[in-house]
N, C-alpha and C. Protein backbone atom coordinates (compact mmCIF):
# COMPACT_ATOMS: atom_id res chain seq x y z
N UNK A 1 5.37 14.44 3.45
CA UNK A 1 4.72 13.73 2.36
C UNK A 1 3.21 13.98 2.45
N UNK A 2 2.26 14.24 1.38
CA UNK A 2 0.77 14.27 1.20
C UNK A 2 0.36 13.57 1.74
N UNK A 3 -0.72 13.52 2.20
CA UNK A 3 -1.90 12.22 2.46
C UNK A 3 -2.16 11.60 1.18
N UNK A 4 -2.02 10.51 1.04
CA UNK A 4 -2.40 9.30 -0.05
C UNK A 4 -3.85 8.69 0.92
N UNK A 5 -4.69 9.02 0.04
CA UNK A 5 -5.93 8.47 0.59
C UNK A 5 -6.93 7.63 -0.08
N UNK A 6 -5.99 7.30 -1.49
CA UNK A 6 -7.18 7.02 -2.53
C UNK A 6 -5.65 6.59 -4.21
N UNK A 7 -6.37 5.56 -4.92
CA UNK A 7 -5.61 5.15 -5.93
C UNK A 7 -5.48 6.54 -6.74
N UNK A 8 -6.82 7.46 -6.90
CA UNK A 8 -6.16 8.86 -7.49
C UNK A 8 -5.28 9.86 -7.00
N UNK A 9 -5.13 9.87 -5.58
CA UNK A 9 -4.29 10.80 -5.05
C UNK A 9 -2.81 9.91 -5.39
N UNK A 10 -3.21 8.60 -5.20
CA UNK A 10 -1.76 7.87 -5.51
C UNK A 10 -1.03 8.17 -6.56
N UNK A 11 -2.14 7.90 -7.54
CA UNK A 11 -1.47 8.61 -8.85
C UNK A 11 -0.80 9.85 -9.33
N UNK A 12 -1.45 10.58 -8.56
CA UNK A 12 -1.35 12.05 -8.48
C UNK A 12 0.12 12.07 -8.37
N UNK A 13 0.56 11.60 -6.82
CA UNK A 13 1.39 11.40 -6.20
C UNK A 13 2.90 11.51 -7.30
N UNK A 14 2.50 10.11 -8.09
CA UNK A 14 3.51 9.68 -9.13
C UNK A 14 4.08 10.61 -10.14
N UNK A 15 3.06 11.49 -10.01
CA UNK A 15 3.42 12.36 -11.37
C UNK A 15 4.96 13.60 -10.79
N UNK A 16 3.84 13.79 -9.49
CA UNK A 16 4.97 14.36 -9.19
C UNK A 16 6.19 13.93 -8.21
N UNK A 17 6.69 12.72 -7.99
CA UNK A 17 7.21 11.79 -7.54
C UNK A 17 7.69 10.40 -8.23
N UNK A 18 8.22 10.45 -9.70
CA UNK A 18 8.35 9.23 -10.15
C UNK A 18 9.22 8.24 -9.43
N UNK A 19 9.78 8.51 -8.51
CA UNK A 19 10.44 7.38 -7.99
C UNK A 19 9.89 6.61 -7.09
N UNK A 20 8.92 6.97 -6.73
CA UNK A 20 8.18 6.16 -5.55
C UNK A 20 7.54 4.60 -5.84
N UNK A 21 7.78 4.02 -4.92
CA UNK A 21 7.58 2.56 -5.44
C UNK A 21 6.22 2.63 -6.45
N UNK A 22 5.89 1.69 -6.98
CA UNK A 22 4.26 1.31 -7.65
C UNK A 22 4.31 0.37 -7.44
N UNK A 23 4.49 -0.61 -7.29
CA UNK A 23 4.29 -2.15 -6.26
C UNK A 23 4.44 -2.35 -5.09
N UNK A 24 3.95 -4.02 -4.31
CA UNK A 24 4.19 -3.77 -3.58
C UNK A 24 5.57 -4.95 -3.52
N UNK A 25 6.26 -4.19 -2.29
CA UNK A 25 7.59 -5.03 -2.57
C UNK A 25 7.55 -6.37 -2.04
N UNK A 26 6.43 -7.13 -1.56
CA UNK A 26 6.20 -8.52 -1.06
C UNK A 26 5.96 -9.12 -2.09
N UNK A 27 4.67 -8.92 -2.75
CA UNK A 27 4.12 -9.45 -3.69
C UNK A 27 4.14 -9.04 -5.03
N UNK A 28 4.58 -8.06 -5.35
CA UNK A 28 4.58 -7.41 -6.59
C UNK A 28 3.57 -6.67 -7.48
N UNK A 29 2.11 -6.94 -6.34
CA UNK A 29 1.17 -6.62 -7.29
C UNK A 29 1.33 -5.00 -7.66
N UNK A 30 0.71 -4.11 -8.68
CA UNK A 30 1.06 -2.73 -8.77
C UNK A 30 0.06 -2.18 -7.50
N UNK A 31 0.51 -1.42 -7.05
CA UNK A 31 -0.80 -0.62 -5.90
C UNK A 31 -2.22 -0.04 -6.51
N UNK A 32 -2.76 -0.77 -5.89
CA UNK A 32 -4.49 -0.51 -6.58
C UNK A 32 -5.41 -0.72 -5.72
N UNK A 33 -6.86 -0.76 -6.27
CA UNK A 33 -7.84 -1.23 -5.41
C UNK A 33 -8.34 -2.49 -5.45
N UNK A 34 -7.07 -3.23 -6.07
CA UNK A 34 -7.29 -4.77 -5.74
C UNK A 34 -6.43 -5.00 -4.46
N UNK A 35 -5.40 -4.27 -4.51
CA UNK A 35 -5.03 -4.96 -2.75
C UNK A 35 -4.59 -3.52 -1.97
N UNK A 36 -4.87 -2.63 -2.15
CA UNK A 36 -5.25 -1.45 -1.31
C UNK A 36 -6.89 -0.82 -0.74
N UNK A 37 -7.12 -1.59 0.37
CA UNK A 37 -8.31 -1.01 0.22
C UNK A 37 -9.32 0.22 1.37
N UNK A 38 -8.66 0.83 1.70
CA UNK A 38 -8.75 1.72 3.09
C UNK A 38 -7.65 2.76 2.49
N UNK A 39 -8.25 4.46 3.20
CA UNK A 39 -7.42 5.25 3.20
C UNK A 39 -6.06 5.08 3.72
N UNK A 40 -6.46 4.41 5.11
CA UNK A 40 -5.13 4.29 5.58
C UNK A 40 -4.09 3.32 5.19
N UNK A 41 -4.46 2.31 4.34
CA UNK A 41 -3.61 1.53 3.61
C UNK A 41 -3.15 1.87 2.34
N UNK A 42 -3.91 3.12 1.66
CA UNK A 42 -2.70 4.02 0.66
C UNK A 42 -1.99 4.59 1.48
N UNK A 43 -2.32 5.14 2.36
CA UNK A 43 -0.91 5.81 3.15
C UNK A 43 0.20 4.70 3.41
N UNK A 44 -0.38 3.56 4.25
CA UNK A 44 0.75 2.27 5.14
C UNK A 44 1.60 2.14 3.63
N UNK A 45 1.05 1.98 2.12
CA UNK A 45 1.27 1.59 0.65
C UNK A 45 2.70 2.63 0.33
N UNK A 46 2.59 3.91 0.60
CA UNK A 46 3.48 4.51 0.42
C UNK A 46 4.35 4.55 1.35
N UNK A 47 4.08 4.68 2.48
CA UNK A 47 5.39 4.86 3.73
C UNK A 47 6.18 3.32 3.70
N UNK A 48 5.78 1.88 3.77
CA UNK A 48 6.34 1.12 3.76
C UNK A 48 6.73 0.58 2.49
N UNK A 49 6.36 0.27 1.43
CA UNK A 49 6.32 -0.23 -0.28
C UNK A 49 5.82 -1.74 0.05
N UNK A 50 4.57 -1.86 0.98
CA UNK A 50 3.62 -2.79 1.21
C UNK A 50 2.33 -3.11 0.59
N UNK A 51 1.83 -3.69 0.23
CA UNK A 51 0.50 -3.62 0.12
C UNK A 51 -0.56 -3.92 1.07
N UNK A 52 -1.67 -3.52 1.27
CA UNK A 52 -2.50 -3.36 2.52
C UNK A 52 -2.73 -5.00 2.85
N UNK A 53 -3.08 -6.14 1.41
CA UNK A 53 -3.45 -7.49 1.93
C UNK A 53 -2.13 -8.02 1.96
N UNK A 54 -1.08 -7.80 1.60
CA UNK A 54 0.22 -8.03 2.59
C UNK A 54 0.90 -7.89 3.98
N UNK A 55 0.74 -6.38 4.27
CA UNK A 55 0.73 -5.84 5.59
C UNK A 55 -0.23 -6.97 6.21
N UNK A 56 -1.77 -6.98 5.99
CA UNK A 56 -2.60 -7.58 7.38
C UNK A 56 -1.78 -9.42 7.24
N UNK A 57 -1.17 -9.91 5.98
CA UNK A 57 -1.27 -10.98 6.25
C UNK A 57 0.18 -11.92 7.37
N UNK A 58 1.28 -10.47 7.02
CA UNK A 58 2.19 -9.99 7.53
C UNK A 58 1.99 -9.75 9.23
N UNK A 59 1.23 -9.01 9.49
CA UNK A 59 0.45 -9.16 10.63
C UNK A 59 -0.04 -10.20 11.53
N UNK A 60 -1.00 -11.09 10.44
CA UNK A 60 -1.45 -11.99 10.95
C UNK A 60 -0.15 -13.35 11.40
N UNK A 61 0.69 -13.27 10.64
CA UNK A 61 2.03 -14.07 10.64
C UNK A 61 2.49 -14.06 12.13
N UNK A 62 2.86 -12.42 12.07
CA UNK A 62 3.70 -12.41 13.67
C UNK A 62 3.05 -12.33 14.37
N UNK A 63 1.50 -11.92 14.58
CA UNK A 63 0.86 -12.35 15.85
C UNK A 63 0.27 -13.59 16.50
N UNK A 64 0.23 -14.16 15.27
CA UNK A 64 -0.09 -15.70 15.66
C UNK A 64 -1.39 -15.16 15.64
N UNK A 65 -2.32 -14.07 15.21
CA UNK A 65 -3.99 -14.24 15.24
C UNK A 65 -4.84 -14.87 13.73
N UNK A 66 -5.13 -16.06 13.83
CA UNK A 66 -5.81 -16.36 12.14
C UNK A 66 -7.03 -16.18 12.92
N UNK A 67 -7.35 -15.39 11.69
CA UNK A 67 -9.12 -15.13 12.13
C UNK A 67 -9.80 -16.66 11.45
């Protein structure tokens, strides 16, 4: 799979990939730069069908760390 590094490569992505999620499957929001915000969270966005402020909050859940 490409590097997804950015909401345009994401897009990119789609065109040639329509099946790939566009939300995220926690929350539903569509994948963007309202809750994707790091390269590496378009990538985590595509490999899991997460969104990045899901994943950390997901995170924060099972580790027991609230900042």
């Amino acid at each position: 799979m490409p590097r997804v590094r950015s909401e345009n490569d994401f897009r990119e992505l789609i065109k040639v990939n329509p099946d790939l999620r566009t939300s995220c499957s926690n929350c539903s929001m569509p994948f963007s730069k309202d809750c994707v915000h790091t390269a590496e969270g378009w990538q985590q966005a595509v490999v899991t069908g997460i969104c990045e402020d899901c994943m950390e909050d997901l995170v924060t859940f099972a580790t027991g760390d609230e900042e």
